[in-house]
PDB file of N, CA and C in Angstrom:
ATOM      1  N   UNK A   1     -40.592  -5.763   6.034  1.00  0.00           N
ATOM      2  CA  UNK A   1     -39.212  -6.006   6.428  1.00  0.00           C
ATOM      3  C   UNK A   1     -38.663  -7.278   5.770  1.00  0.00           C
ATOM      4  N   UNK A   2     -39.537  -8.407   5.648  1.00  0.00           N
ATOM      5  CA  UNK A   2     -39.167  -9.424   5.204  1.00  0.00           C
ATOM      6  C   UNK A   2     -38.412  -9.419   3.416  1.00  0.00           C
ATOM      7  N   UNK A   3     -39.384  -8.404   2.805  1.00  0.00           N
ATOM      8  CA  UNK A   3     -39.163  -8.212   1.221  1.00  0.00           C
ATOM      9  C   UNK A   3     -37.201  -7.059   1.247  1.00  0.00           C
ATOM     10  N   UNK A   4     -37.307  -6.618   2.829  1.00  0.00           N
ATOM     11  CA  UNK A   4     -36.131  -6.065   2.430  1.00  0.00           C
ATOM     12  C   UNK A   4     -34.998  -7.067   2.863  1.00  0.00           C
ATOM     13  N   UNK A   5     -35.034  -7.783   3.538  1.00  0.00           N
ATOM     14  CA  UNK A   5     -34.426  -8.833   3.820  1.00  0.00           C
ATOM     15  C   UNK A   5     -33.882  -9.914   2.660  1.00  0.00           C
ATOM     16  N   UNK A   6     -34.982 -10.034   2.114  1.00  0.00           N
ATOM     17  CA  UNK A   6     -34.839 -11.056   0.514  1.00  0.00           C
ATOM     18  C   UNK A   6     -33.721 -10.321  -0.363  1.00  0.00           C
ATOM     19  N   UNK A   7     -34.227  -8.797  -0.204  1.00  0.00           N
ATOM     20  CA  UNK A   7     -33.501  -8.156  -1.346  1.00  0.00           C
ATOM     21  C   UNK A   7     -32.258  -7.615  -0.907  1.00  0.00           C
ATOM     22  N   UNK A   8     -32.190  -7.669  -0.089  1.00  0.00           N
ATOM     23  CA  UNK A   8     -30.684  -7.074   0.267  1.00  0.00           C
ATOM     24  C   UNK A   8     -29.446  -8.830   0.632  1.00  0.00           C
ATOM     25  N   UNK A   9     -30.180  -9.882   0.964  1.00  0.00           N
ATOM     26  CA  UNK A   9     -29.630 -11.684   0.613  1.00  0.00           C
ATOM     27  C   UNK A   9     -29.151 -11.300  -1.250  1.00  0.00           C
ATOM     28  N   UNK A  10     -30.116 -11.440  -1.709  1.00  0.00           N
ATOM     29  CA  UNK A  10     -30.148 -11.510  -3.602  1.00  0.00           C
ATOM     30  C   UNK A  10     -28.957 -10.536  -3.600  1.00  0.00           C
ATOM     31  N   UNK A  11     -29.173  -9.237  -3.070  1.00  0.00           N
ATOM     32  CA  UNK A  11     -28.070  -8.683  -4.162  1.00  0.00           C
ATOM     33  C   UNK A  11     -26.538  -8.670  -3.006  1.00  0.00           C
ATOM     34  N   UNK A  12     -26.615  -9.469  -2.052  1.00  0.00           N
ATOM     35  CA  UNK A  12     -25.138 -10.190  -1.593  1.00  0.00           C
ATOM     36  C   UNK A  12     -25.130 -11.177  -2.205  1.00  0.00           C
ATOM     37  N   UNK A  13     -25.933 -11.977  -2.858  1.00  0.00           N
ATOM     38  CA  UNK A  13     -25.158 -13.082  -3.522  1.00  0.00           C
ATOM     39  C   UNK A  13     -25.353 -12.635  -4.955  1.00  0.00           C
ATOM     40  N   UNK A  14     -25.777 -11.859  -5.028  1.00  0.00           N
ATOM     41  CA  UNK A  14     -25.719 -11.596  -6.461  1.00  0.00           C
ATOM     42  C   UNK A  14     -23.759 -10.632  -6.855  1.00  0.00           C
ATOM     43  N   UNK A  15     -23.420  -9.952  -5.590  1.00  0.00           N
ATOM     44  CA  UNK A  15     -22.143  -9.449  -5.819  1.00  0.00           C
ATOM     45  C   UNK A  15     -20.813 -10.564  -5.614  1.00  0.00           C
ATOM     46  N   UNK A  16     -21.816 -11.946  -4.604  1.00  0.00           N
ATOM     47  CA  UNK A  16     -20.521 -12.708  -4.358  1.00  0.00           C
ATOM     48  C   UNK A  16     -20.195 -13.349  -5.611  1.00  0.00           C
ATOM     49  N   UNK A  17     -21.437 -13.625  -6.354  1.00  0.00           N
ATOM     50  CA  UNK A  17     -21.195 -14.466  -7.940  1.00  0.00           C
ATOM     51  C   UNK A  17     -20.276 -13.846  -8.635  1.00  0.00           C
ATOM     52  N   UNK A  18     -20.846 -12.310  -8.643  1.00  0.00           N
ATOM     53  CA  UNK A  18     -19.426 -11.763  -9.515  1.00  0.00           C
ATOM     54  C   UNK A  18     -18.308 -11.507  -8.874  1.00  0.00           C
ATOM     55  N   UNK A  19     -18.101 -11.889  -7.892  1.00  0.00           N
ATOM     56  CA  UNK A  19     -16.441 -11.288  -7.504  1.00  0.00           C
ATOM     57  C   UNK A  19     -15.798 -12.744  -7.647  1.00  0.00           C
ATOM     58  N   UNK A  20     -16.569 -13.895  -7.259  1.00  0.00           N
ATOM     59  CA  UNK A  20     -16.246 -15.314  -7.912  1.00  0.00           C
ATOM     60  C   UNK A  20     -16.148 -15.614  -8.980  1.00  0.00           C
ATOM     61  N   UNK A  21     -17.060 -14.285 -10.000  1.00  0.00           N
ATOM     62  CA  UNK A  21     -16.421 -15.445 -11.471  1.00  0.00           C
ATOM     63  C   UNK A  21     -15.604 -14.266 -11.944  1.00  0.00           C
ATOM     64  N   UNK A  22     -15.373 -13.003 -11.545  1.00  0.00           N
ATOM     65  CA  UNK A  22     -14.334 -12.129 -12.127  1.00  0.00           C
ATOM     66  C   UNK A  22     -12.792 -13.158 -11.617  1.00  0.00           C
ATOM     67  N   UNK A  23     -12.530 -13.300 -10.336  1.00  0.00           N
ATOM     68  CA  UNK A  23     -11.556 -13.988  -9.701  1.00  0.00           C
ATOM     69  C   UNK A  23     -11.416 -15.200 -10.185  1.00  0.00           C
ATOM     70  N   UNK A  24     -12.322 -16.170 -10.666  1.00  0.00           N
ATOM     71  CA  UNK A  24     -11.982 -17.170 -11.204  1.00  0.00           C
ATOM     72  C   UNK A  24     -11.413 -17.179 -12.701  1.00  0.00           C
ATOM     73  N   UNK A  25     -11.999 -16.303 -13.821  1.00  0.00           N
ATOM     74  CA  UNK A  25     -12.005 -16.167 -15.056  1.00  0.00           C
ATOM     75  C   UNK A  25     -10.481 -15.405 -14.780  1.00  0.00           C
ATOM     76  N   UNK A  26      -9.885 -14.756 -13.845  1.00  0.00           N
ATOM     77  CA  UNK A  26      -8.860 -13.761 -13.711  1.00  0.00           C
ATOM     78  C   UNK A  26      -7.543 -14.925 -13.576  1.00  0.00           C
ATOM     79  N   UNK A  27      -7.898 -15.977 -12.447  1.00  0.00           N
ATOM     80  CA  UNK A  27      -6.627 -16.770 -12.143  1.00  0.00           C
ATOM     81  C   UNK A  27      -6.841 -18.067 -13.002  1.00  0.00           C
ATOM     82  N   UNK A  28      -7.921 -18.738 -13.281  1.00  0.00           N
ATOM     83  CA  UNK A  28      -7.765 -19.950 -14.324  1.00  0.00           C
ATOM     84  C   UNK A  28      -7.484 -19.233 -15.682  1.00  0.00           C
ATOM     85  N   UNK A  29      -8.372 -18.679 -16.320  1.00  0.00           N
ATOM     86  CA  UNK A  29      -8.400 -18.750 -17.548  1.00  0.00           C
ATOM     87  C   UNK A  29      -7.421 -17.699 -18.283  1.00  0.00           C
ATOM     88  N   UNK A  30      -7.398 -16.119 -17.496  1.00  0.00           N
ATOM     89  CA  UNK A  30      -6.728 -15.466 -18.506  1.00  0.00           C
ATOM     90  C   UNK A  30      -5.077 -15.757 -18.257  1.00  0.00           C
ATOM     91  N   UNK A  31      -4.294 -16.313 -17.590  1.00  0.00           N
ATOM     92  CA  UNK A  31      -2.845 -17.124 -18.296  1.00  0.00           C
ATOM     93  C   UNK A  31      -3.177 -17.587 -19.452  1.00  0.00           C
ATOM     94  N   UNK A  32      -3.815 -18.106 -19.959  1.00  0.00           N
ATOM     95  CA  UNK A  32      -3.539 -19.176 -21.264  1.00  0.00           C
ATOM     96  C   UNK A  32      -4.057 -17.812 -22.407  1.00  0.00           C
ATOM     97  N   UNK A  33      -4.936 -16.887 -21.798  1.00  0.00           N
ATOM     98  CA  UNK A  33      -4.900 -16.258 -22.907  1.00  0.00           C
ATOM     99  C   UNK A  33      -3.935 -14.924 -23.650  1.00  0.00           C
ATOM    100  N   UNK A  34      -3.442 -14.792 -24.602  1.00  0.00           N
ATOM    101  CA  UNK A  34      -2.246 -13.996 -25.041  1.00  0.00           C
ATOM    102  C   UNK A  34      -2.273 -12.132 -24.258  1.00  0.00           C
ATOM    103  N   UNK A  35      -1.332 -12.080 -23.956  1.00  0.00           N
ATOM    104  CA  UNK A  35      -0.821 -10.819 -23.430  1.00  0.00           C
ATOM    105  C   UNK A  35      -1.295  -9.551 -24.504  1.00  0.00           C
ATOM    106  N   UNK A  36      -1.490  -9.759 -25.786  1.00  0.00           N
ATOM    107  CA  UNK A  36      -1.727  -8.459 -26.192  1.00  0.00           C
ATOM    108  C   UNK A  36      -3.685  -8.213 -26.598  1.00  0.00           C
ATOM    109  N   UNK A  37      -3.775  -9.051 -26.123  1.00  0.00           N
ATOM    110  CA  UNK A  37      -5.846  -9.552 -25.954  1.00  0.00           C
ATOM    111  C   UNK A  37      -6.054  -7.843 -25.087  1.00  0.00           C
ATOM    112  N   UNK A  38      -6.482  -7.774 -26.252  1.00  0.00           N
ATOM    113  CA  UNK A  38      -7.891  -6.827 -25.236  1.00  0.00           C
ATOM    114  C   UNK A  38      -8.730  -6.918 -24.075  1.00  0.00           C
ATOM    115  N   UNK A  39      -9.038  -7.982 -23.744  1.00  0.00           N
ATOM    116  CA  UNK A  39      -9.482  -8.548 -22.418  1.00  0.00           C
ATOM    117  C   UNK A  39      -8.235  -8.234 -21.249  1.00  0.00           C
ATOM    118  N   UNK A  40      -6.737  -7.942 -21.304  1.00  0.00           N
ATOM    119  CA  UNK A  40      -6.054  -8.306 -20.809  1.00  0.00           C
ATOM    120  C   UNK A  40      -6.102  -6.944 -19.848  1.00  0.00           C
ATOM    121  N   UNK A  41      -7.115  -5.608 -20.571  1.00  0.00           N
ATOM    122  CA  UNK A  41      -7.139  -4.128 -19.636  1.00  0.00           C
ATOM    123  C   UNK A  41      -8.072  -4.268 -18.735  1.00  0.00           C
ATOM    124  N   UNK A  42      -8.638  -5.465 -18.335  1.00  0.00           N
ATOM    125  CA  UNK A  42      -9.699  -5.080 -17.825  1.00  0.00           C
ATOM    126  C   UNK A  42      -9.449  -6.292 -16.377  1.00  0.00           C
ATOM    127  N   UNK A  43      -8.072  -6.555 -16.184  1.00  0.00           N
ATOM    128  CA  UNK A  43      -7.755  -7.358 -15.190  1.00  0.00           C
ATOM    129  C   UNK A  43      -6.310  -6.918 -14.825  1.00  0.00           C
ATOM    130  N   UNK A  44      -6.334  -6.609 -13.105  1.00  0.00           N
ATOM    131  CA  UNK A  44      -4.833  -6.223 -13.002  1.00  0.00           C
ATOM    132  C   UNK A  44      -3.817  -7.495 -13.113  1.00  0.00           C
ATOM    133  N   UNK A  45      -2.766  -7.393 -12.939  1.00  0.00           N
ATOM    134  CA  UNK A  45      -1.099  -7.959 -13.331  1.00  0.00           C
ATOM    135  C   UNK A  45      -1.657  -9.086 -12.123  1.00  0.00           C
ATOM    136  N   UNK A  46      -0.904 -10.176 -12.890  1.00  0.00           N
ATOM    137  CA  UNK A  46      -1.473 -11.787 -11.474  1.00  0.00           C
ATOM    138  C   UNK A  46      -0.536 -11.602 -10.373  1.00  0.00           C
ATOM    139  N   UNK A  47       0.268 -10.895 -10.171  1.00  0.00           N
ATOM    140  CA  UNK A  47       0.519 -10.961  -9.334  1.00  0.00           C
ATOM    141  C   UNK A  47       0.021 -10.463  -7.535  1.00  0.00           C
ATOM    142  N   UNK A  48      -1.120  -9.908  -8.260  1.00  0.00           N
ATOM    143  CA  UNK A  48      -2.790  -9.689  -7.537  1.00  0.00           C
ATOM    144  C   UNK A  48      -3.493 -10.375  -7.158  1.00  0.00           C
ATOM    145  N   UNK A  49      -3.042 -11.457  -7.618  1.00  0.00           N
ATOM    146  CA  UNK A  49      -4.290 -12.457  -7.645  1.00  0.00           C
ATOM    147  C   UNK A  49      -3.940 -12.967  -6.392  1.00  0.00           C
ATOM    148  N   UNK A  50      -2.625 -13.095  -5.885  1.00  0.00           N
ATOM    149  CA  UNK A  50      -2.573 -13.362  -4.787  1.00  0.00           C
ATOM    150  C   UNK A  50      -2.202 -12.848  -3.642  1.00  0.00           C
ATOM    151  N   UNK A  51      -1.973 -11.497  -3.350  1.00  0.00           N
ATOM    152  CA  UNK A  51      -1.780 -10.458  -2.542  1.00  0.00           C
ATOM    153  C   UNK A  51      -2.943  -9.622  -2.504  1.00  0.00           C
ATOM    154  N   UNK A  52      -4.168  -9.673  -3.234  1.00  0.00           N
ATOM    155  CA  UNK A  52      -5.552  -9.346  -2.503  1.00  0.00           C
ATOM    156  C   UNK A  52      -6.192  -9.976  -1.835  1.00  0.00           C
ATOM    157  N   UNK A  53      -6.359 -11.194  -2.005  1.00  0.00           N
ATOM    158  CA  UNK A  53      -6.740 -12.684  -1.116  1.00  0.00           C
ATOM    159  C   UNK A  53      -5.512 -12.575   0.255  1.00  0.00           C
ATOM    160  N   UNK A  54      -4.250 -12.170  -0.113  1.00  0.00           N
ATOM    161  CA  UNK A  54      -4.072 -12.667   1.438  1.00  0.00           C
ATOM    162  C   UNK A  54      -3.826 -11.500   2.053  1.00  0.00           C
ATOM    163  N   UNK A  55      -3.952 -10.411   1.866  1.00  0.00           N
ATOM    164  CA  UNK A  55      -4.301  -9.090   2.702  1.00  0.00           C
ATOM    165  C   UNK A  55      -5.662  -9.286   3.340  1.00  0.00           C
ATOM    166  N   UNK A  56      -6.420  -9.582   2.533  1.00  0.00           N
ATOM    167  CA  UNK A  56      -7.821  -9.561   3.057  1.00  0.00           C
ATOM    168  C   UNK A  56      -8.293 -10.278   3.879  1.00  0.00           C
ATOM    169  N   UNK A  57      -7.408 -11.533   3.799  1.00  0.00           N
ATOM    170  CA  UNK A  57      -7.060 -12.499   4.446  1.00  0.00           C
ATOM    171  C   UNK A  57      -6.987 -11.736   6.208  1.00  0.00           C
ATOM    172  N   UNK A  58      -5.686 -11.266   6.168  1.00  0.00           N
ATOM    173  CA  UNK A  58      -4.967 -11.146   7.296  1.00  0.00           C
ATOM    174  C   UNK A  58      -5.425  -9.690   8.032  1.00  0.00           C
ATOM    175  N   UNK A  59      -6.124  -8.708   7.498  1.00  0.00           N
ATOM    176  CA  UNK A  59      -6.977  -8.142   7.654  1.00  0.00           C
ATOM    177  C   UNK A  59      -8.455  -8.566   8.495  1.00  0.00           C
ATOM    178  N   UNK A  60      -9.248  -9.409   7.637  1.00  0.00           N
ATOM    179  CA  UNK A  60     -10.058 -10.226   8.746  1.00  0.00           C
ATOM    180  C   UNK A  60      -9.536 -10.876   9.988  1.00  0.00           C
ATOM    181  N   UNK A  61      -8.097 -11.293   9.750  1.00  0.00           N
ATOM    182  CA  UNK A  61      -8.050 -11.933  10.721  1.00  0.00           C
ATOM    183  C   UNK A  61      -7.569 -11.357  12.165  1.00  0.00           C
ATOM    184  N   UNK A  62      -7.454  -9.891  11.655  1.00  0.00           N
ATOM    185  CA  UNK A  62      -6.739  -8.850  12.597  1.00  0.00           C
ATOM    186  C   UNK A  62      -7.967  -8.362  13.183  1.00  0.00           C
ATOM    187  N   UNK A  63      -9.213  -8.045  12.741  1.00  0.00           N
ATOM    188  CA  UNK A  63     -10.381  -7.791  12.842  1.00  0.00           C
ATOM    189  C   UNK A  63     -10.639  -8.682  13.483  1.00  0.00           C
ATOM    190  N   UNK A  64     -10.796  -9.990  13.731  1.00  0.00           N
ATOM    191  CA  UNK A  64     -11.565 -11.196  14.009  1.00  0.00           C
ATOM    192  C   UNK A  64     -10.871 -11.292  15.625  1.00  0.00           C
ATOM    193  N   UNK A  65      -9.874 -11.515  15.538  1.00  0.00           N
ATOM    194  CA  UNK A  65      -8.731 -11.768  16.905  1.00  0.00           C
ATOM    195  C   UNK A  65      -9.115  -9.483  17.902  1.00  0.00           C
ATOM    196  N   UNK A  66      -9.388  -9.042  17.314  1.00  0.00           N
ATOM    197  CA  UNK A  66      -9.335  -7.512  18.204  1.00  0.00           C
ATOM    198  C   UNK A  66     -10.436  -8.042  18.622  1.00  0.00           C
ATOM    199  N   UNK A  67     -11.951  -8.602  17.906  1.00  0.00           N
ATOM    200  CA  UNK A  67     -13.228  -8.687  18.257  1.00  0.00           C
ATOM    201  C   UNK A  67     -13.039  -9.816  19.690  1.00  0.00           C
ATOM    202  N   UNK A  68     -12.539 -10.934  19.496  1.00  0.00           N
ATOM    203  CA  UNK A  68     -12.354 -11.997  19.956  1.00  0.00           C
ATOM    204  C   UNK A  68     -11.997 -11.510  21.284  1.00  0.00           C
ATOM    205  N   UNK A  69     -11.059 -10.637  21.176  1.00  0.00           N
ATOM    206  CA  UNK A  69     -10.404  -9.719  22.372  1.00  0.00           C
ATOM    207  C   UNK A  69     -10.905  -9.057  23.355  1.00  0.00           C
ATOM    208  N   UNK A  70     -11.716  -8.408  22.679  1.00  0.00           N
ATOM    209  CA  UNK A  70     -12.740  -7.580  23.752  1.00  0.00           C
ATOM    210  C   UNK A  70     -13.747  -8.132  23.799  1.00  0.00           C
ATOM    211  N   UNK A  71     -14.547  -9.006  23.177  1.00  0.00           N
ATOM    212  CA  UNK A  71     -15.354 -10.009  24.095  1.00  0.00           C
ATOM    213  C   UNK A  71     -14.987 -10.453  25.055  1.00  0.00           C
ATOM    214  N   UNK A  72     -14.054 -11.258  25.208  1.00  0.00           N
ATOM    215  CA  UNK A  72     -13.128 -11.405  26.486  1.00  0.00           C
ATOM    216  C   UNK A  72     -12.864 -10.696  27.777  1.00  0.00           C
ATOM    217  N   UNK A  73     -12.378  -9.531  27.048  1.00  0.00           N
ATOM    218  CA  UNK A  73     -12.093  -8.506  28.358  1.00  0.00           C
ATOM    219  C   UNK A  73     -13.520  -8.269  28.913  1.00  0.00           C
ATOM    220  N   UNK A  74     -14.317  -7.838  27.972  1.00  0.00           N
ATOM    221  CA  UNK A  74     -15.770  -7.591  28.817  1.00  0.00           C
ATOM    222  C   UNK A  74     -16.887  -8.519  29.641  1.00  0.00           C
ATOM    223  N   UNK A  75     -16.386  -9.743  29.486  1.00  0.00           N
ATOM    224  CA  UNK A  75     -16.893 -11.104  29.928  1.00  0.00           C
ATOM    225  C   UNK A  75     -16.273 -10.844  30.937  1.00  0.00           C
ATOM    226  N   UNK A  76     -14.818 -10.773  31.296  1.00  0.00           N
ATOM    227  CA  UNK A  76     -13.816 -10.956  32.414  1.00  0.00           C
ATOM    228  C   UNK A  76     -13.829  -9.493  33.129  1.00  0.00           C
ATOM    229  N   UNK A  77     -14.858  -8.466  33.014  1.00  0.00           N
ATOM    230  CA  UNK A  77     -14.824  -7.228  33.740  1.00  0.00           C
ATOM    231  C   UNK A  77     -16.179  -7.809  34.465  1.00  0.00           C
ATOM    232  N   UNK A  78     -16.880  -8.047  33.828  1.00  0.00           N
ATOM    233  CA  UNK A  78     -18.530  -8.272  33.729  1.00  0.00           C
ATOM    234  C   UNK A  78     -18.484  -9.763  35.366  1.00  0.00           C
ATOM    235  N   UNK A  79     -17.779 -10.452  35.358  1.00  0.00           N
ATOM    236  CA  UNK A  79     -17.813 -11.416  36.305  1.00  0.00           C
ATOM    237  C   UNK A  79     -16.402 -10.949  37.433  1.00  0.00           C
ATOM    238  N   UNK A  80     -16.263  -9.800  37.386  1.00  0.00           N
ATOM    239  CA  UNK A  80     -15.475  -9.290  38.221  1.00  0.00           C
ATOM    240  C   UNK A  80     -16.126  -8.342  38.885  1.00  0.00           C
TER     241      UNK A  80
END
């Protein structure tokens, strides 16, 4: 259990590296590089760059506050 444990850590940080350096290489670097670059198909329009971050955003946080919620209620049934 332990070896599946290791390996399933490695390849979450092995997907967080790349979604960090696709996202980073996406919002620092490709502005400066020219619009008709070949590199330029393989990244959507920036104006992505910041309406996937804050959906996902507000998404967790809709998730986070429902969870938050019914912990609550069931604490407050549970001592009732």
């Amino acid at each position: 259990m332990e070896l599946a444990d290791k390996a399933v850590g490695f390849l979450l940080s092995l997907i967080s590296l790349s979604i960090f350096t696709y996202y980073t290489f996406w919002v620092i670097i490709l502005p400066f590089v020219d619009s008709d670059h070949f590199i330029q198909q393989y990244f959507l329009p920036q104006e992505y760059a910041i309406l996937i971050p804050v959906f996902a955003g507000v998404v967790l946080l809709c998730f986070l506050s429902i969870f938050i919620g019914s912990v609550m209620l069931k604490t407050k049934r549970k001592k009732a």
